[in-house]
PDB file of N, CA and C in Angstrom:
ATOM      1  N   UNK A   1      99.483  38.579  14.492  1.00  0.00           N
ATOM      2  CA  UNK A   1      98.664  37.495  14.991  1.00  0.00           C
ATOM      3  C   UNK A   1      98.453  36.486  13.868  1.00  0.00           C
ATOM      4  N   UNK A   2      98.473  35.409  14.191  1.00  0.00           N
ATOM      5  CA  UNK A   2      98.366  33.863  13.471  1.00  0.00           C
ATOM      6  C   UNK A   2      97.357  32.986  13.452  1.00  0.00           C
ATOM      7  N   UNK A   3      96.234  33.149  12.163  1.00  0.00           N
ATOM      8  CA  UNK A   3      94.991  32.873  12.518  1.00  0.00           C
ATOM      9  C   UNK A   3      95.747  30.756  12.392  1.00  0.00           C
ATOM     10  N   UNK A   4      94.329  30.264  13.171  1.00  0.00           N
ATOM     11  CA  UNK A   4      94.883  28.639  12.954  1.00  0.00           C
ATOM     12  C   UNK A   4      93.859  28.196  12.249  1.00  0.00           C
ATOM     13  N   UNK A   5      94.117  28.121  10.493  1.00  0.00           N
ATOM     14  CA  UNK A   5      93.289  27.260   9.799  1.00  0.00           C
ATOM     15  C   UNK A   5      93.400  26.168  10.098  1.00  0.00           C
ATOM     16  N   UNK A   6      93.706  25.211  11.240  1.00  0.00           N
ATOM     17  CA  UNK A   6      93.142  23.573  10.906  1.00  0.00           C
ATOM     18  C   UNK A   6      91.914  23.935  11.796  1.00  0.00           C
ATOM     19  N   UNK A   7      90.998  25.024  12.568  1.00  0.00           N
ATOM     20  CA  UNK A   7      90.142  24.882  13.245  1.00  0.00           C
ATOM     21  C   UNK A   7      89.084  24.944  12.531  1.00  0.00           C
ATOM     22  N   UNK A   8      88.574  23.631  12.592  1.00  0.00           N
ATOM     23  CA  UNK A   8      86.631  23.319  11.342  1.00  0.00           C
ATOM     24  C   UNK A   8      86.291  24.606  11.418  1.00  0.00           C
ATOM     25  N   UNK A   9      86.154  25.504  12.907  1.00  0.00           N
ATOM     26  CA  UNK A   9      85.323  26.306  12.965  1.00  0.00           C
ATOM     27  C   UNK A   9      85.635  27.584  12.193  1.00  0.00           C
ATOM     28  N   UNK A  10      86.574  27.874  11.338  1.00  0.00           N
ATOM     29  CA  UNK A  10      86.819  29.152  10.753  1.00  0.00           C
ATOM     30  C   UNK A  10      86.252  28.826   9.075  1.00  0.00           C
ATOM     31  N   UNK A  11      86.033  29.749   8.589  1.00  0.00           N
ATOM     32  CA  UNK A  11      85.630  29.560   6.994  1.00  0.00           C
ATOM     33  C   UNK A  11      86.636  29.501   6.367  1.00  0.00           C
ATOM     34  N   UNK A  12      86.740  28.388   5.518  1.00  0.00           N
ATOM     35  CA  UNK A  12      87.842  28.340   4.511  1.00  0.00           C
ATOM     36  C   UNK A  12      87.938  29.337   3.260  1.00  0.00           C
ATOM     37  N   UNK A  13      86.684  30.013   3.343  1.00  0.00           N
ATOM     38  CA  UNK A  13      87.003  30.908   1.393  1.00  0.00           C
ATOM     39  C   UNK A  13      88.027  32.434   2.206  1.00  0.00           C
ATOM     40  N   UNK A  14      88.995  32.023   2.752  1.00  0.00           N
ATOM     41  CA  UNK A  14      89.655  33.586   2.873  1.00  0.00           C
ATOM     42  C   UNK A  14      91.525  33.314   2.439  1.00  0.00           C
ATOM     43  N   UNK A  15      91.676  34.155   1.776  1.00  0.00           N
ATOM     44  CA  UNK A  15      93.155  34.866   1.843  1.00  0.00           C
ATOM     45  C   UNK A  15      94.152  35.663   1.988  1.00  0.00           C
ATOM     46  N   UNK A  16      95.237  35.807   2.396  1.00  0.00           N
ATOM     47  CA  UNK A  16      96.212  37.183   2.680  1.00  0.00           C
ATOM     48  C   UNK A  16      96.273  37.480   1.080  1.00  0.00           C
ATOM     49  N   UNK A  17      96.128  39.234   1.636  1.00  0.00           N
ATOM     50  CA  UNK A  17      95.524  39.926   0.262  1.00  0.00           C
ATOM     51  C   UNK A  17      96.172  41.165   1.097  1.00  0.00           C
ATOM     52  N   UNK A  18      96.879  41.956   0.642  1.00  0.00           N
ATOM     53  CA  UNK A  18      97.693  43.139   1.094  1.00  0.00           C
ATOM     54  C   UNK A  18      97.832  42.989   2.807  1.00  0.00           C
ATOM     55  N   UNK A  19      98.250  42.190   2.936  1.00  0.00           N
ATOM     56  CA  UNK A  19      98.852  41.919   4.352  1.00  0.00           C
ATOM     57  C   UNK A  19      97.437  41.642   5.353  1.00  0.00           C
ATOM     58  N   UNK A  20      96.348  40.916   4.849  1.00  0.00           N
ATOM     59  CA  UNK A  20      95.377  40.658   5.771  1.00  0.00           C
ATOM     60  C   UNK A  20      94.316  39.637   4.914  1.00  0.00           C
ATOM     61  N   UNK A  21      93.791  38.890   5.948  1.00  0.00           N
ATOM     62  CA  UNK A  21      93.123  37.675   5.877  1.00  0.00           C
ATOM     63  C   UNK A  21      91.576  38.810   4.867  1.00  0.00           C
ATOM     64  N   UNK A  22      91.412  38.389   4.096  1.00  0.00           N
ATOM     65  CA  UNK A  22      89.942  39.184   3.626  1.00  0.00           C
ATOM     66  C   UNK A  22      89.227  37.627   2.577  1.00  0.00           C
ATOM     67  N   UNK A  23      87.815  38.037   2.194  1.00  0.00           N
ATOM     68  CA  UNK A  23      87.083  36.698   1.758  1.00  0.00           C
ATOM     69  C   UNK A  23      87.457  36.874   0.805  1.00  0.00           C
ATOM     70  N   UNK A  24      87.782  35.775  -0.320  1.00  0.00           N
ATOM     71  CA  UNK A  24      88.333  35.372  -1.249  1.00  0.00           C
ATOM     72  C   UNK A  24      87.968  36.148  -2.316  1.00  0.00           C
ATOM     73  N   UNK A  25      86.122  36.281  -1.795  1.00  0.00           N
ATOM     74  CA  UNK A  25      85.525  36.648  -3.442  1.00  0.00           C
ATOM     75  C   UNK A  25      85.160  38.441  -3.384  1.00  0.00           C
ATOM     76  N   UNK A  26      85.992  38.719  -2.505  1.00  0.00           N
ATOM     77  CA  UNK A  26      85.945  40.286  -2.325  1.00  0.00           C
ATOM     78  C   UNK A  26      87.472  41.007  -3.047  1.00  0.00           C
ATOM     79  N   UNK A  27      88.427  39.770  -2.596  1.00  0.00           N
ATOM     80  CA  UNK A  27      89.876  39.825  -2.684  1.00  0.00           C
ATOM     81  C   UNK A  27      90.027  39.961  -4.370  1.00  0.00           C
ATOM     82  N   UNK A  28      89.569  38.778  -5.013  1.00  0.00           N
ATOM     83  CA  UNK A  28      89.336  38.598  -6.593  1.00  0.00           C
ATOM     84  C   UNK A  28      88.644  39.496  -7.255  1.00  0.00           C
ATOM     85  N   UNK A  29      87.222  39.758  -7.171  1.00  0.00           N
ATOM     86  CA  UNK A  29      86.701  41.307  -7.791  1.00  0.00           C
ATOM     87  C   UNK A  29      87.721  42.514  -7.646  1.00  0.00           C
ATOM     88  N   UNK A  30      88.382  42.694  -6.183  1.00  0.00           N
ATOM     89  CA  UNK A  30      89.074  43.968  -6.348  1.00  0.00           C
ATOM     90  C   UNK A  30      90.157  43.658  -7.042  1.00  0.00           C
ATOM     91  N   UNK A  31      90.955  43.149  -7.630  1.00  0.00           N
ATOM     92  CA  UNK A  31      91.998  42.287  -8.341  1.00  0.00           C
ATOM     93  C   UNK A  31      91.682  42.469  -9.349  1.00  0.00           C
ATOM     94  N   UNK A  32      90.352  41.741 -10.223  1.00  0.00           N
ATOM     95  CA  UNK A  32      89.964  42.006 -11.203  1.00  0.00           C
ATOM     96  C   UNK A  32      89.740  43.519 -11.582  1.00  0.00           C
ATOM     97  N   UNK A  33      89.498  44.286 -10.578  1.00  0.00           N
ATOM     98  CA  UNK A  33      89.074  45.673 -11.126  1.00  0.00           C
ATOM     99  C   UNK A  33      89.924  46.638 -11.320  1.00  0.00           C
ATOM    100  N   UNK A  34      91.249  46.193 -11.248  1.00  0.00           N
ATOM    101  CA  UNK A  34      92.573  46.642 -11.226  1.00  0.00           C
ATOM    102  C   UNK A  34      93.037  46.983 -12.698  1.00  0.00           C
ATOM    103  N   UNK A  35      92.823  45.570 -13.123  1.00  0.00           N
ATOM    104  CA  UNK A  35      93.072  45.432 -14.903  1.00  0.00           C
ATOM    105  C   UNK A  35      93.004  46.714 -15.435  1.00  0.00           C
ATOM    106  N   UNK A  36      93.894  46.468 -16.341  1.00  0.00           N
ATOM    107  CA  UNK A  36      93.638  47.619 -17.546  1.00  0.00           C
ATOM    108  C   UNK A  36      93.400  47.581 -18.775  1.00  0.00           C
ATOM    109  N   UNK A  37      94.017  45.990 -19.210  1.00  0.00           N
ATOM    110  CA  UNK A  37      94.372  45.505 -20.778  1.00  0.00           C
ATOM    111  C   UNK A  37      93.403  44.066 -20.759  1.00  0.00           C
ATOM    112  N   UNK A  38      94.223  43.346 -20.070  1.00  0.00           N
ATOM    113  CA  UNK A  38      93.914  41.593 -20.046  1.00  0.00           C
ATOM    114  C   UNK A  38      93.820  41.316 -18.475  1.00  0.00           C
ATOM    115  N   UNK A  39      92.856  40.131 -18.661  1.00  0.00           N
ATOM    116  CA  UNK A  39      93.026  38.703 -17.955  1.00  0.00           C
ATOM    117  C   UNK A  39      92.870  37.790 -17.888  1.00  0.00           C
ATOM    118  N   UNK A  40      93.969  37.140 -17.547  1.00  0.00           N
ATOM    119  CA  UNK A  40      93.820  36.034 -17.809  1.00  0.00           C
ATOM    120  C   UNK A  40      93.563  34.573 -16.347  1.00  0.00           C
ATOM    121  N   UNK A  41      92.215  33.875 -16.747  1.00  0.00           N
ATOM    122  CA  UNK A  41      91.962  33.101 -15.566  1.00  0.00           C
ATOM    123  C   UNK A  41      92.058  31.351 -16.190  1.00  0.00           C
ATOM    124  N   UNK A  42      93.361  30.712 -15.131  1.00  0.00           N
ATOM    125  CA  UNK A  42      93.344  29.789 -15.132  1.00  0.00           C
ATOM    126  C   UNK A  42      92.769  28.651 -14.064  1.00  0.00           C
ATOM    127  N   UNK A  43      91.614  28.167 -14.388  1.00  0.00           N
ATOM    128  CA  UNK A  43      90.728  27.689 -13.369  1.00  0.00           C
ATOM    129  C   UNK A  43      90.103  26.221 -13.536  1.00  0.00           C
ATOM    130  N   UNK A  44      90.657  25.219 -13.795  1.00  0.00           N
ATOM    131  CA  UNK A  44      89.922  23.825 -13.939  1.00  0.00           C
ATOM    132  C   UNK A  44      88.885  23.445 -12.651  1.00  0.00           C
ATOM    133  N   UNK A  45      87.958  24.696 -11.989  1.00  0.00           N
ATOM    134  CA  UNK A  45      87.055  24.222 -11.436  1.00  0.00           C
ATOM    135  C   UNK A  45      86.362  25.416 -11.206  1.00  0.00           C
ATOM    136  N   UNK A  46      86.018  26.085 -12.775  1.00  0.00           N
ATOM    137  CA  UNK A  46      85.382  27.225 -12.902  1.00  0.00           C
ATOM    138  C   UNK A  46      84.113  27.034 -12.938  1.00  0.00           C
ATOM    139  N   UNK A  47      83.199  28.004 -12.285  1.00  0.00           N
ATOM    140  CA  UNK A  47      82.058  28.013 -12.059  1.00  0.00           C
ATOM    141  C   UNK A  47      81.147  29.254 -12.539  1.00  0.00           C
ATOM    142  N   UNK A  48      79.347  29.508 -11.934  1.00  0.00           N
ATOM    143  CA  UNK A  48      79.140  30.686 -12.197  1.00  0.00           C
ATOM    144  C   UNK A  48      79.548  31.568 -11.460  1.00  0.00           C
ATOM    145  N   UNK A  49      80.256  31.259 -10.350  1.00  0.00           N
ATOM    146  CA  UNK A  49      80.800  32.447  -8.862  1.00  0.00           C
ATOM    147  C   UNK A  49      81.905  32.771  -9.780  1.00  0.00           C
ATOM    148  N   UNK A  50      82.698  32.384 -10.825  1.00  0.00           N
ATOM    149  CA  UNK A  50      83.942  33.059 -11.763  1.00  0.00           C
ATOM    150  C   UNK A  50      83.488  34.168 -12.619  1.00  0.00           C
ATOM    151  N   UNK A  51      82.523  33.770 -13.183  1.00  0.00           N
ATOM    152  CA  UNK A  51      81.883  35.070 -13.721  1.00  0.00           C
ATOM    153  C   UNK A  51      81.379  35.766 -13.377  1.00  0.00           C
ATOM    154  N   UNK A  52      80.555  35.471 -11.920  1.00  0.00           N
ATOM    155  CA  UNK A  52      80.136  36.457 -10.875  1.00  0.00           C
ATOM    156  C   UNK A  52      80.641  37.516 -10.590  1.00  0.00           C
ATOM    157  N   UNK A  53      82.213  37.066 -10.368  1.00  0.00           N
ATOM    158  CA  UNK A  53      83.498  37.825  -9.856  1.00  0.00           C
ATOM    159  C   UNK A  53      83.794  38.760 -10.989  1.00  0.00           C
ATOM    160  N   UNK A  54      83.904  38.159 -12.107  1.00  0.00           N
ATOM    161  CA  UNK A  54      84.529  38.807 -13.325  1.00  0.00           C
ATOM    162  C   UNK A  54      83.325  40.087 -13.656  1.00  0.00           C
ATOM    163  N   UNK A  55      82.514  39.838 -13.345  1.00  0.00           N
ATOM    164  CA  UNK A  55      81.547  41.557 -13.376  1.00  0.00           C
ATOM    165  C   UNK A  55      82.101  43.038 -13.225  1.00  0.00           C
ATOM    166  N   UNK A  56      83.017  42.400 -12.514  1.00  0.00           N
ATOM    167  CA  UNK A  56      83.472  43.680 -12.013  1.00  0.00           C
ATOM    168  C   UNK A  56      84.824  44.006 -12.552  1.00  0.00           C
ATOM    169  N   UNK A  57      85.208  43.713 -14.143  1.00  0.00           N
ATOM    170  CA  UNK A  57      86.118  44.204 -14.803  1.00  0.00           C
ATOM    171  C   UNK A  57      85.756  45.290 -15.778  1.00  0.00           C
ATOM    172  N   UNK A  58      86.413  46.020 -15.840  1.00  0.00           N
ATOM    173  CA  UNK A  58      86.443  47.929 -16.366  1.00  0.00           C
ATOM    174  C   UNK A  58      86.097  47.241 -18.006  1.00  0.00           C
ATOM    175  N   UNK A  59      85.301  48.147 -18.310  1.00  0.00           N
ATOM    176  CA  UNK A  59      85.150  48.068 -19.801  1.00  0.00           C
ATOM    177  C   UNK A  59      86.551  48.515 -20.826  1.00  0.00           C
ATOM    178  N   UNK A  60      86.241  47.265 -21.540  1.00  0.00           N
ATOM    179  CA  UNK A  60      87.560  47.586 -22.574  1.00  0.00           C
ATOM    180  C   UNK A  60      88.338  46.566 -22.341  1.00  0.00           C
ATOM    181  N   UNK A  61      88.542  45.770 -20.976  1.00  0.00           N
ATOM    182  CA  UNK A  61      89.444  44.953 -20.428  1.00  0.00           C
ATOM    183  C   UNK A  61      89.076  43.586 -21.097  1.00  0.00           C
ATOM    184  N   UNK A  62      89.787  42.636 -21.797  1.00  0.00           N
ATOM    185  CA  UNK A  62      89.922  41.512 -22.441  1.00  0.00           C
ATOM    186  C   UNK A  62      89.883  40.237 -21.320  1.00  0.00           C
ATOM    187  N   UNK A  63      88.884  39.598 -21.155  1.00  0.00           N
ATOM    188  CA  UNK A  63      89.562  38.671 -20.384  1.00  0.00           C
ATOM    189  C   UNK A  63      89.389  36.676 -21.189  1.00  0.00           C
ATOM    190  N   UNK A  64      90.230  36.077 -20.419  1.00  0.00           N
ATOM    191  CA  UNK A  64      90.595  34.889 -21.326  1.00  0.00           C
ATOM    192  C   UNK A  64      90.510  33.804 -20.491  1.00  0.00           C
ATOM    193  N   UNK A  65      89.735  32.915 -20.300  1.00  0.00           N
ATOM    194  CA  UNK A  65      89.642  31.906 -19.327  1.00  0.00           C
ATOM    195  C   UNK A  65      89.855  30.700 -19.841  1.00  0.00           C
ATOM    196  N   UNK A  66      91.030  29.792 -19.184  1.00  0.00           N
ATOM    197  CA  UNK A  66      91.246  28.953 -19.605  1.00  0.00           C
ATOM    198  C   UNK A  66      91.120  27.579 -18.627  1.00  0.00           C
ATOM    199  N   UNK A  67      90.357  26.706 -19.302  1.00  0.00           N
ATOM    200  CA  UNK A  67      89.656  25.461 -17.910  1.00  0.00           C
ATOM    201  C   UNK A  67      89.151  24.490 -18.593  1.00  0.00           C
ATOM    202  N   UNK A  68      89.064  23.287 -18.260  1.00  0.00           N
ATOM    203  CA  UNK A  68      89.266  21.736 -18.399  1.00  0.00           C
ATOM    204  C   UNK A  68      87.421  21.813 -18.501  1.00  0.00           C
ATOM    205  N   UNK A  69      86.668  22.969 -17.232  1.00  0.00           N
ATOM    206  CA  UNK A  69      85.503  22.466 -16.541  1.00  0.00           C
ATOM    207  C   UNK A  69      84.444  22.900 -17.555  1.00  0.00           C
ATOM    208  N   UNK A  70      84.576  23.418 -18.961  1.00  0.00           N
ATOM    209  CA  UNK A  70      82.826  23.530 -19.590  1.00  0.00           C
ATOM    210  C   UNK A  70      82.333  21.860 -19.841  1.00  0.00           C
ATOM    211  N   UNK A  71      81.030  22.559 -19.470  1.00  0.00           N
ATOM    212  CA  UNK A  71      80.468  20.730 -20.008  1.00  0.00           C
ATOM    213  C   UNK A  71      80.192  19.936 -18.471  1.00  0.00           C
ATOM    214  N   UNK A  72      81.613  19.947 -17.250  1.00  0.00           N
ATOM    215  CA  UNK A  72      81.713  19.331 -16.328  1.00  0.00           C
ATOM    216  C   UNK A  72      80.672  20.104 -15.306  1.00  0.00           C
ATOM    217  N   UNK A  73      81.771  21.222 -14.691  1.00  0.00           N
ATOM    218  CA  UNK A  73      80.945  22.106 -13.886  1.00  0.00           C
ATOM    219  C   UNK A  73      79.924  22.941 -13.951  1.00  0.00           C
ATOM    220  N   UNK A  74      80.854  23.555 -14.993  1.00  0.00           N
ATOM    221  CA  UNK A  74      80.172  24.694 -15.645  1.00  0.00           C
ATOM    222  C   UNK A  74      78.902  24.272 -16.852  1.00  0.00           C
ATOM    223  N   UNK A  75      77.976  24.612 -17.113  1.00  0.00           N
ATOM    224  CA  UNK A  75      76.573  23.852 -17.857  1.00  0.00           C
ATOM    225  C   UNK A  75      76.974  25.219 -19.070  1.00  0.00           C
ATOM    226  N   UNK A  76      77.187  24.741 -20.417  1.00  0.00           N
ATOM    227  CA  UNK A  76      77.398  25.237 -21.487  1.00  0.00           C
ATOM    228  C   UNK A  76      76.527  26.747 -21.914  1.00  0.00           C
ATOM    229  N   UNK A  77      75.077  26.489 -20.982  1.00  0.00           N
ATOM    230  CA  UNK A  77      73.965  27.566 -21.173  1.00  0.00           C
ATOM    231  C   UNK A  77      74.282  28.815 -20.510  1.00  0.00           C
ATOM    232  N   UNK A  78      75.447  28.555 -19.286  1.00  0.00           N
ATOM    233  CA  UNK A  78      75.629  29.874 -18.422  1.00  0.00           C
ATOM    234  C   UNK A  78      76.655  30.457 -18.593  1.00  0.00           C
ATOM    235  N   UNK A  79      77.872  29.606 -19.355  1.00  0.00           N
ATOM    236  CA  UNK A  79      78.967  30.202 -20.188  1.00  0.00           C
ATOM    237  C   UNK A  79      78.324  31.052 -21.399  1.00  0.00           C
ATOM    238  N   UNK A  80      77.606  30.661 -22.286  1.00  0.00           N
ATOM    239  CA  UNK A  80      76.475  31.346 -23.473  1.00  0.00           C
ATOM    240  C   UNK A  80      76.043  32.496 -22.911  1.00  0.00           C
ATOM    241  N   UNK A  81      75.079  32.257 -21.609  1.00  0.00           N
ATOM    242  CA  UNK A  81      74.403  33.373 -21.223  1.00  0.00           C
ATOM    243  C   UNK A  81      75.794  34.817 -21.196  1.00  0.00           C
ATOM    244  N   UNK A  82      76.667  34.037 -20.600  1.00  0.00           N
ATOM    245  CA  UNK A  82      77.488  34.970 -19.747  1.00  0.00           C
ATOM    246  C   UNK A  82      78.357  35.650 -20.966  1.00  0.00           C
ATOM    247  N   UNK A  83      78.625  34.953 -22.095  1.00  0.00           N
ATOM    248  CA  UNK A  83      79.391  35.457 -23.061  1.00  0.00           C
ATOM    249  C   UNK A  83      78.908  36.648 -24.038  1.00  0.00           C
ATOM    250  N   UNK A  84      77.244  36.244 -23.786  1.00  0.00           N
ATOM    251  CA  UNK A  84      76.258  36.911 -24.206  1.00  0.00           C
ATOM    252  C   UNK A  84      75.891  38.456 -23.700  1.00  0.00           C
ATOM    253  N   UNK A  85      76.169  38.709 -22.481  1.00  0.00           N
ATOM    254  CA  UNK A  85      76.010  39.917 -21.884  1.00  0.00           C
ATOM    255  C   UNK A  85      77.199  40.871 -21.708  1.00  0.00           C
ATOM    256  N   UNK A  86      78.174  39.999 -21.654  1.00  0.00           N
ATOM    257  CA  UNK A  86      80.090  40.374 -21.462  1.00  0.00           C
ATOM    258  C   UNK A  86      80.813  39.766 -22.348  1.00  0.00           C
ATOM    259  N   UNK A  87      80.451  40.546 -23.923  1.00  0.00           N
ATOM    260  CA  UNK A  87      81.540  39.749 -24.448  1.00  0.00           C
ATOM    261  C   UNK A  87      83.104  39.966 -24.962  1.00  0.00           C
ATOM    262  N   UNK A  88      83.397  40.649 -23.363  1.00  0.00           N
ATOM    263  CA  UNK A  88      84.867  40.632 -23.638  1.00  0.00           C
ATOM    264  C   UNK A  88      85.588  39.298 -23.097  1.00  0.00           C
ATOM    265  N   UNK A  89      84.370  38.305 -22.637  1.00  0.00           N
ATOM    266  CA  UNK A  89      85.516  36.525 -22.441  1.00  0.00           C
ATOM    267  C   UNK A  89      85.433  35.997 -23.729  1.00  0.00           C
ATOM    268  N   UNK A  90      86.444  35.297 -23.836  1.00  0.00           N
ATOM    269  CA  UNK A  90      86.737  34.645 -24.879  1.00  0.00           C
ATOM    270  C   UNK A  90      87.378  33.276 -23.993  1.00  0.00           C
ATOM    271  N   UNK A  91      87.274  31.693 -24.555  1.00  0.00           N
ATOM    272  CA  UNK A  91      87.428  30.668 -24.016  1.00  0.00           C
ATOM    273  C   UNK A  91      88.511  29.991 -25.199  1.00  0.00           C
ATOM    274  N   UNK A  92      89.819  29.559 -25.159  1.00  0.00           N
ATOM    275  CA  UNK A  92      90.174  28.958 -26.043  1.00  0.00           C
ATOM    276  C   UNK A  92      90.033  27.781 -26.605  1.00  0.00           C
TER     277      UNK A  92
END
């Protein structure tokens, strides 16, 4: 079956994720929790819902986010906070 995204009425945050439509930010945590070593997130419209997500990476796991958006989207105090509690991100 063939869902029809041009209808307003369906929610846009979903993707095919092992052969089925699931919400985006369920799809990404379990993704993230997969890791073993690294990850790496390329995101020029990173937010606090990125680090939200990223909670749910296994200790030990390195992750590396790379994005245009501190300063823009993202407010410098919640990248701090966040680096502050998890500091396995590192920002290049």
């Amino acid at each position: 079956m063939v869902k029809d995204f041009t209808d307003p009425n369906i929610k846009r945050d979903y993707l095919f994720y092992n052969g089925q439509t699931v919400e985006a930010d369920l799809a990404y945590a379990e993704i993230y929790s997969y890791a073993k070593k690294t990850i790496h997130v390329i995101d020029n419209y990173i937010s606090l819902k990125t680090f939200v997500l990223l909670k749910s990476v296994s200790a030990g796991v390195r992750v590396t986010v790379f994005s245009d958006n501190v300063n823009h989207g993202l407010h410098p105090t919640e990248l701090a906070d966040f680096k502050r509690e998890y500091q396995m991100l590192t920002l290049p």
